[in-house]
Protein backbone atom coordinates (compact mmCIF):
# COMPACT_ATOMS: atom_id res chain seq x y z
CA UNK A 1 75.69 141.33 158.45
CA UNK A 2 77.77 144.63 158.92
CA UNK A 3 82.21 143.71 159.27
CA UNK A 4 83.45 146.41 161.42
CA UNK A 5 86.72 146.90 159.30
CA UNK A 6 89.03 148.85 158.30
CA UNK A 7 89.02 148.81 154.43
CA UNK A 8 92.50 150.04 153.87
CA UNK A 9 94.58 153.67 154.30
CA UNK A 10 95.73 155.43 151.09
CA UNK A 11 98.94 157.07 150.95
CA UNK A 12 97.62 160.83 150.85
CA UNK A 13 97.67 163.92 149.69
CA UNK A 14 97.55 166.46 152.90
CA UNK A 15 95.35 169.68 152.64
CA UNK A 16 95.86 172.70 154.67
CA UNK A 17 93.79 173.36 157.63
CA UNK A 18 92.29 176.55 159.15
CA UNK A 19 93.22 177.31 162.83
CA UNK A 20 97.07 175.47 162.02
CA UNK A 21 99.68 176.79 163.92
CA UNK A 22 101.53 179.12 161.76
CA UNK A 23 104.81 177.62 162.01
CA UNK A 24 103.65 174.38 160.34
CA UNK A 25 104.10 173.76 157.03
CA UNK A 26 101.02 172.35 155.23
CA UNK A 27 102.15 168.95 154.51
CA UNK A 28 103.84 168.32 158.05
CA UNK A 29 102.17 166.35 159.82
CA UNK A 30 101.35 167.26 163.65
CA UNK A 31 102.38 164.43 166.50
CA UNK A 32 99.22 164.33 168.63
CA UNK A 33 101.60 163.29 171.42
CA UNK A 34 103.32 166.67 170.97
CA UNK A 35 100.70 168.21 173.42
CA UNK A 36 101.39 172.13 173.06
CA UNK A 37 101.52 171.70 168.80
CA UNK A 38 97.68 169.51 169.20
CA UNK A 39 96.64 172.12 171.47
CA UNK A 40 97.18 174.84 169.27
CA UNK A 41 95.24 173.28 166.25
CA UNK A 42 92.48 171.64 167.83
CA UNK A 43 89.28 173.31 166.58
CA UNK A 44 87.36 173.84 169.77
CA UNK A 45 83.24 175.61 169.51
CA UNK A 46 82.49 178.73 169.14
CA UNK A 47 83.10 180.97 172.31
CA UNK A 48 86.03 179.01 173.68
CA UNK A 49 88.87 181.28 175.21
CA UNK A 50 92.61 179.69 175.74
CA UNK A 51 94.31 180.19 178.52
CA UNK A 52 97.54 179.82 179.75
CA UNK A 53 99.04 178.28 182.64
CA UNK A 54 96.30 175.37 183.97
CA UNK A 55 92.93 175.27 184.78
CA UNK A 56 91.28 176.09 187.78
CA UNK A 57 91.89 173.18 190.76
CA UNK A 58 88.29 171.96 191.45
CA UNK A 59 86.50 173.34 194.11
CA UNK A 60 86.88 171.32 197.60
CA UNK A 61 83.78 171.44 199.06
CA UNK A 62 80.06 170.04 198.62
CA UNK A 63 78.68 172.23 196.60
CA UNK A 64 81.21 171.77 193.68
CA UNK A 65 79.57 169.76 190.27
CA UNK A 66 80.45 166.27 189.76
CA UNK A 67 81.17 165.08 186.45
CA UNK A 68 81.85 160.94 184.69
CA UNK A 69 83.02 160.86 181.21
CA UNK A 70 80.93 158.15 179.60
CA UNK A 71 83.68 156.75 177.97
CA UNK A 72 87.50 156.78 178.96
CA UNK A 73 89.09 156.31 175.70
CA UNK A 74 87.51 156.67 172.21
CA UNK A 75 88.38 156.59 168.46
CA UNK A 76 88.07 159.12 166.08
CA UNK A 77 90.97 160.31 162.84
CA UNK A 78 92.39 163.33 160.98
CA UNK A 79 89.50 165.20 160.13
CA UNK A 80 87.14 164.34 162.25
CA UNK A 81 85.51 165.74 165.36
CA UNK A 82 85.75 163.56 168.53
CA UNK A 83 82.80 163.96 170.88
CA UNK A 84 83.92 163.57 174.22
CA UNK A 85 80.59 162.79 175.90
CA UNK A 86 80.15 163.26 179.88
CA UNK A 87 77.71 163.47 182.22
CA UNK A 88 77.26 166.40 185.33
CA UNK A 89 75.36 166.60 188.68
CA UNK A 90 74.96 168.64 191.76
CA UNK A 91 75.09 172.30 189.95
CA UNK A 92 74.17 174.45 191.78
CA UNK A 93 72.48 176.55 189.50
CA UNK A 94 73.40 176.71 185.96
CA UNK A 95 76.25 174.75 184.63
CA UNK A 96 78.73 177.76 183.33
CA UNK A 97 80.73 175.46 181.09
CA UNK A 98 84.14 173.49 181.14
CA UNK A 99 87.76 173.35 181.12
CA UNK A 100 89.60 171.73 178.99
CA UNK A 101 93.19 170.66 178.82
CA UNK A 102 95.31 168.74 176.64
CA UNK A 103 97.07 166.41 178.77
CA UNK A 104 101.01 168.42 179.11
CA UNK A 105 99.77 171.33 177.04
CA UNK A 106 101.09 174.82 178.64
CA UNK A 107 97.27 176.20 177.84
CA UNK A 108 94.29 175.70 178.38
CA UNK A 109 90.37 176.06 177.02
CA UNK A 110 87.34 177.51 179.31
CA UNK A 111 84.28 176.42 177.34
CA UNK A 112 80.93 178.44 178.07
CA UNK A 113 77.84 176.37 178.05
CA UNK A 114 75.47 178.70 176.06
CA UNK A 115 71.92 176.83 177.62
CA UNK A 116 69.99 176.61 180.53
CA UNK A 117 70.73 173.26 182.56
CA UNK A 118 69.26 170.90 185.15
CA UNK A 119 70.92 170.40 188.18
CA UNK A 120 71.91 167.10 186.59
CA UNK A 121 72.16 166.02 183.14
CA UNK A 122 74.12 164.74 179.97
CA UNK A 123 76.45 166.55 177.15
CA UNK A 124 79.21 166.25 174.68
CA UNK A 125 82.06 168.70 174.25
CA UNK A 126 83.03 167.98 170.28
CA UNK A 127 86.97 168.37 169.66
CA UNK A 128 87.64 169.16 166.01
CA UNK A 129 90.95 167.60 164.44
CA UNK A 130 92.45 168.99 161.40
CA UNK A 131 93.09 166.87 158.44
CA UNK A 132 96.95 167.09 159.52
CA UNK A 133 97.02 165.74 162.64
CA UNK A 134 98.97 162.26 162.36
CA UNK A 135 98.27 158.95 163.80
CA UNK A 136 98.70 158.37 167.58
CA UNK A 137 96.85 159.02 171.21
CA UNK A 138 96.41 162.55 173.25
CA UNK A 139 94.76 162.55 176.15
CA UNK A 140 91.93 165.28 177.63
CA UNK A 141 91.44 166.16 181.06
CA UNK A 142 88.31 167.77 181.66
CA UNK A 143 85.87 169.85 184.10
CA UNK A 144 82.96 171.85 184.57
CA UNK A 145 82.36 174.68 186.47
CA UNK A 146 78.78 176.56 187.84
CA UNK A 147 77.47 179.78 187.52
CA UNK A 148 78.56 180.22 191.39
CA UNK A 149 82.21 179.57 189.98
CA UNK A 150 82.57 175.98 191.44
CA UNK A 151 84.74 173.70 189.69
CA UNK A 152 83.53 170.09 189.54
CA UNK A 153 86.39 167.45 189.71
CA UNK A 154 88.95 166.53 186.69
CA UNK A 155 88.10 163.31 184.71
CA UNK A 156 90.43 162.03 181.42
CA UNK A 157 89.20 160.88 177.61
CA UNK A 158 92.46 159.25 175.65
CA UNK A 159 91.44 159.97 171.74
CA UNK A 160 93.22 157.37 169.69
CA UNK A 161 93.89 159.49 166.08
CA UNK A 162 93.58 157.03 163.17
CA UNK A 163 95.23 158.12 159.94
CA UNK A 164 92.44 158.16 157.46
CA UNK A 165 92.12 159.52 154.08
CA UNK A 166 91.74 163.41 152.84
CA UNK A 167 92.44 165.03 149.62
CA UNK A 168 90.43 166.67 147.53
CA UNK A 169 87.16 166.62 149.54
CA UNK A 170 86.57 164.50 153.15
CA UNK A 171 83.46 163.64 154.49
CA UNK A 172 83.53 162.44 158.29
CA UNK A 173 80.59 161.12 160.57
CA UNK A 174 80.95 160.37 164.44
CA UNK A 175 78.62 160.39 166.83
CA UNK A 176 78.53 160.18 171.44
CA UNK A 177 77.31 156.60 171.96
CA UNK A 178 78.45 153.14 171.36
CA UNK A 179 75.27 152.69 169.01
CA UNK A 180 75.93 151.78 164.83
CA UNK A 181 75.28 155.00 162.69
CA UNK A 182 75.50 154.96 158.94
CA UNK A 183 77.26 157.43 156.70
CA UNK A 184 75.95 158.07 153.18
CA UNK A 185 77.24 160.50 150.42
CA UNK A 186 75.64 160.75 147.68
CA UNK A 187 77.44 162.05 144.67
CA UNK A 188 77.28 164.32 141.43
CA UNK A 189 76.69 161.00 139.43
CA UNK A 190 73.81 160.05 141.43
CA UNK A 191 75.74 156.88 143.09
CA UNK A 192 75.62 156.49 146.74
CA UNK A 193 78.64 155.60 148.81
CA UNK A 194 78.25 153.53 152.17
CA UNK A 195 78.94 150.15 154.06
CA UNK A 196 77.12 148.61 151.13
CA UNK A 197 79.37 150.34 148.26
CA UNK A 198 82.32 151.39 149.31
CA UNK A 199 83.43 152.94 146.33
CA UNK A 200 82.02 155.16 144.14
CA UNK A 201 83.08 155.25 140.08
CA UNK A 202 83.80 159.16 140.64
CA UNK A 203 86.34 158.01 143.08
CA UNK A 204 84.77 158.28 146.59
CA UNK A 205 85.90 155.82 148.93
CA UNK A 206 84.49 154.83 152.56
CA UNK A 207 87.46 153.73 154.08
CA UNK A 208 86.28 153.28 157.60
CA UNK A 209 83.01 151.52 158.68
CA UNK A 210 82.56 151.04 162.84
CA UNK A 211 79.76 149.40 164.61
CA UNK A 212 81.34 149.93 168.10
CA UNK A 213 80.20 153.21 168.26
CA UNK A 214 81.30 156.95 168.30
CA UNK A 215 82.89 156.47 164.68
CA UNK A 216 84.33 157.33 162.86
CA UNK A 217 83.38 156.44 159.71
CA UNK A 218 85.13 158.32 156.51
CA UNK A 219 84.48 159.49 152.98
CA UNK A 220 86.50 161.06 150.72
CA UNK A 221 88.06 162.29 147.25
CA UNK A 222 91.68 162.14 147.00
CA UNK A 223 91.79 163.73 144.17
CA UNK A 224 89.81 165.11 141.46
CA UNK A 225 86.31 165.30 143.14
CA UNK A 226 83.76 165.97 140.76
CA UNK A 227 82.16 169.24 140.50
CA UNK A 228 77.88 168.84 141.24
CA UNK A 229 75.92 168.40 143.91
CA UNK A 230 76.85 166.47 147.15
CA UNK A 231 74.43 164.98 149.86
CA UNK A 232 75.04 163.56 152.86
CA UNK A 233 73.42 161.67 155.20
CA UNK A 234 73.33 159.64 158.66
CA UNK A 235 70.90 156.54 159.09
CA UNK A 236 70.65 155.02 162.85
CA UNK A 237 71.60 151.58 161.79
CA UNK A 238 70.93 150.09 164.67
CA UNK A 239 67.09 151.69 165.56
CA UNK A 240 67.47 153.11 168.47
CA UNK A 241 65.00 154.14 171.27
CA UNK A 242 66.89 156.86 172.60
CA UNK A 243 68.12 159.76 170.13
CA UNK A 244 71.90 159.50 168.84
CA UNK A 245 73.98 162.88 168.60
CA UNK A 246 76.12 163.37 165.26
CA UNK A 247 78.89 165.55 163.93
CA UNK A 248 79.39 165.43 160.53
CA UNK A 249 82.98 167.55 159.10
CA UNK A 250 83.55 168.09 155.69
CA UNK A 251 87.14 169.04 154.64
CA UNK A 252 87.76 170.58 151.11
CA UNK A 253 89.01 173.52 149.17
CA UNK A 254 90.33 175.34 151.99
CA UNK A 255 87.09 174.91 154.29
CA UNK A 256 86.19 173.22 157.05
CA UNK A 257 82.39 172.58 157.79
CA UNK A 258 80.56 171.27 160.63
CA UNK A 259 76.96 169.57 160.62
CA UNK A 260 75.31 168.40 164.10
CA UNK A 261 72.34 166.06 164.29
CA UNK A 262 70.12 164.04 165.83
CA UNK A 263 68.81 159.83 164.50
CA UNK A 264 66.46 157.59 166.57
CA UNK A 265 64.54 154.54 165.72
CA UNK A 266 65.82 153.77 162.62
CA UNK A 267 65.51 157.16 161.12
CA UNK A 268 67.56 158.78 158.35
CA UNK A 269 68.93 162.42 158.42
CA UNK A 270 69.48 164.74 155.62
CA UNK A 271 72.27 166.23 157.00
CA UNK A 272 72.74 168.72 154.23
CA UNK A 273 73.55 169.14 150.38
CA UNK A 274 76.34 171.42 148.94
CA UNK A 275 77.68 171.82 145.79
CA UNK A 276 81.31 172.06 144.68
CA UNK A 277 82.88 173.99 141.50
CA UNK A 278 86.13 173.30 140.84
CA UNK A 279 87.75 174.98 144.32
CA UNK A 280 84.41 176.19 145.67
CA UNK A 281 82.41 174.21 148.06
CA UNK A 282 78.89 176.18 148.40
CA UNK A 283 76.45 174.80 151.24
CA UNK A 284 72.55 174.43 151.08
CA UNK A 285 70.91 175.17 154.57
């Protein structure tokens, strides 16, 4: 039977991170309850515009979108990416997208929603954290607006930041349900790292295994990562009927990755395979 557990934190060694705020130094760490320094790190998807000032006030009449967050606090860690998962009704017409704020942050994000939608449905907005960010709680409020320019009420996520480790090469899984999903690396020695073996003789260590859902769960190097081929890999744990949504961020030699994907009923994904040489991580997609 699976321990949800945390195996243990390493003292570690604190890579830079693409998108930091210029006036922090590479091994300072960033308070996530300093709002405006969070907010200008957080790695938000592709399209998103900050903003100053605050968002839009919602829209008081009946034609404004509704939205729920499905969850009002999660976890998630350094590295990682924290999938704030939410669901929307009454649009009239397409849903446009969201705004996003961190709670006390003089900015703010609008968030375009690149896809046909229902009047009603479910999403995620994934919230990238650089390997930097220390241990604590921000929270999010968030809204979504129509094509008409209606702005649905605010509602609030609180993302408790675990310190996990990072180093030479980080490999995170989370995921937008309270389901148990698996993270598996496989590395240049063949030897596969997971709940089962939580260390690897290259020096890969899972150091966070959760079965209460939306992760995370970590890998990583902290130093000397071997150069070869890497594979990793999500398996729905917990078979599923309905499909689970994954990020997957790997942190190493300067980059920052992300992988998104889908497990149901017990399936296992190949998320993807990359191989590093000496400071160069190279992808297979």
């Amino acid at each position: 039977m699976k321990k949800s557990c945390l195996l243990f934190i390493l003292t570690i060694l604190i890579i830079s991170c693409s998108g930091s705020d210029d006036s922090t130094s590479e091994n300072e760490l960033i308070d996530p309850t300093d709002s405006n320094a969070l907010s200008r790190v957080l790695i938000m998807p592709d399209g998103t515009q900050s903003n100053q000032g605050n968002p839009p006030s919602p829209s008081a009449n009946s034609e404004a979108p509704l939205v729920l967050n499905q969850v009002s606090s999660i976890n998630s860690s350094n590295g990682s990416t924290s999938p704030l998962a939410f669901s929307y009704s009454n649009v009239n017409g397409n849903l446009g997208g969201c705004y996003v704020q961190v709670d006390g942050a003089g900015n703010y994000f609008t968030v375009p929603y690149n896809s046909n939608s229902a009047s009603s449905g479910n999403s995620q907005l994934p919230l990238g954290i650089p390997t930097n960010v220390d241990e604590g709680t921000f929270c999010v409020n968030f809204c979504v607006y129509d094509t008409n320019g209606f702005v649905s009420n605010i509602v609030y996520t609180c993302v408790n930041v675990l310190r996990l480790g990072t180093g030479a090469l980080q490999i995170s899984l989370s995921w937008n349900n309270n389901t148990d999903q698996d993270l598996y690396v496989t590395d240049p020695d063949g030897e596969i790292i997971s709940f089962t073996n939580t260390q690897s003789s290259s020096g890969g260590i899972l150091d966070r295994d959760d079965i209460d859902g939306y992760g995370p769960e970590n890998i990583f190097w902290l130093e000397d990562a071997p150069d070869g081929t890497y594979n990793v890999k999500v398996n729905d744990f917990e078979n599923t009927s309905t499909p689970n949504i994954f990020y997957i961020t790997i942190n190493g030699s300067g980059q920052s990755r992300n992988f998104e994907g889908t497990t149901q009923n017990g399936s296992t994904a190949d998320v993807v395979t990359f191989t590093k040489n000496g400071d160069n991580l190279t992808f297979i997609e």
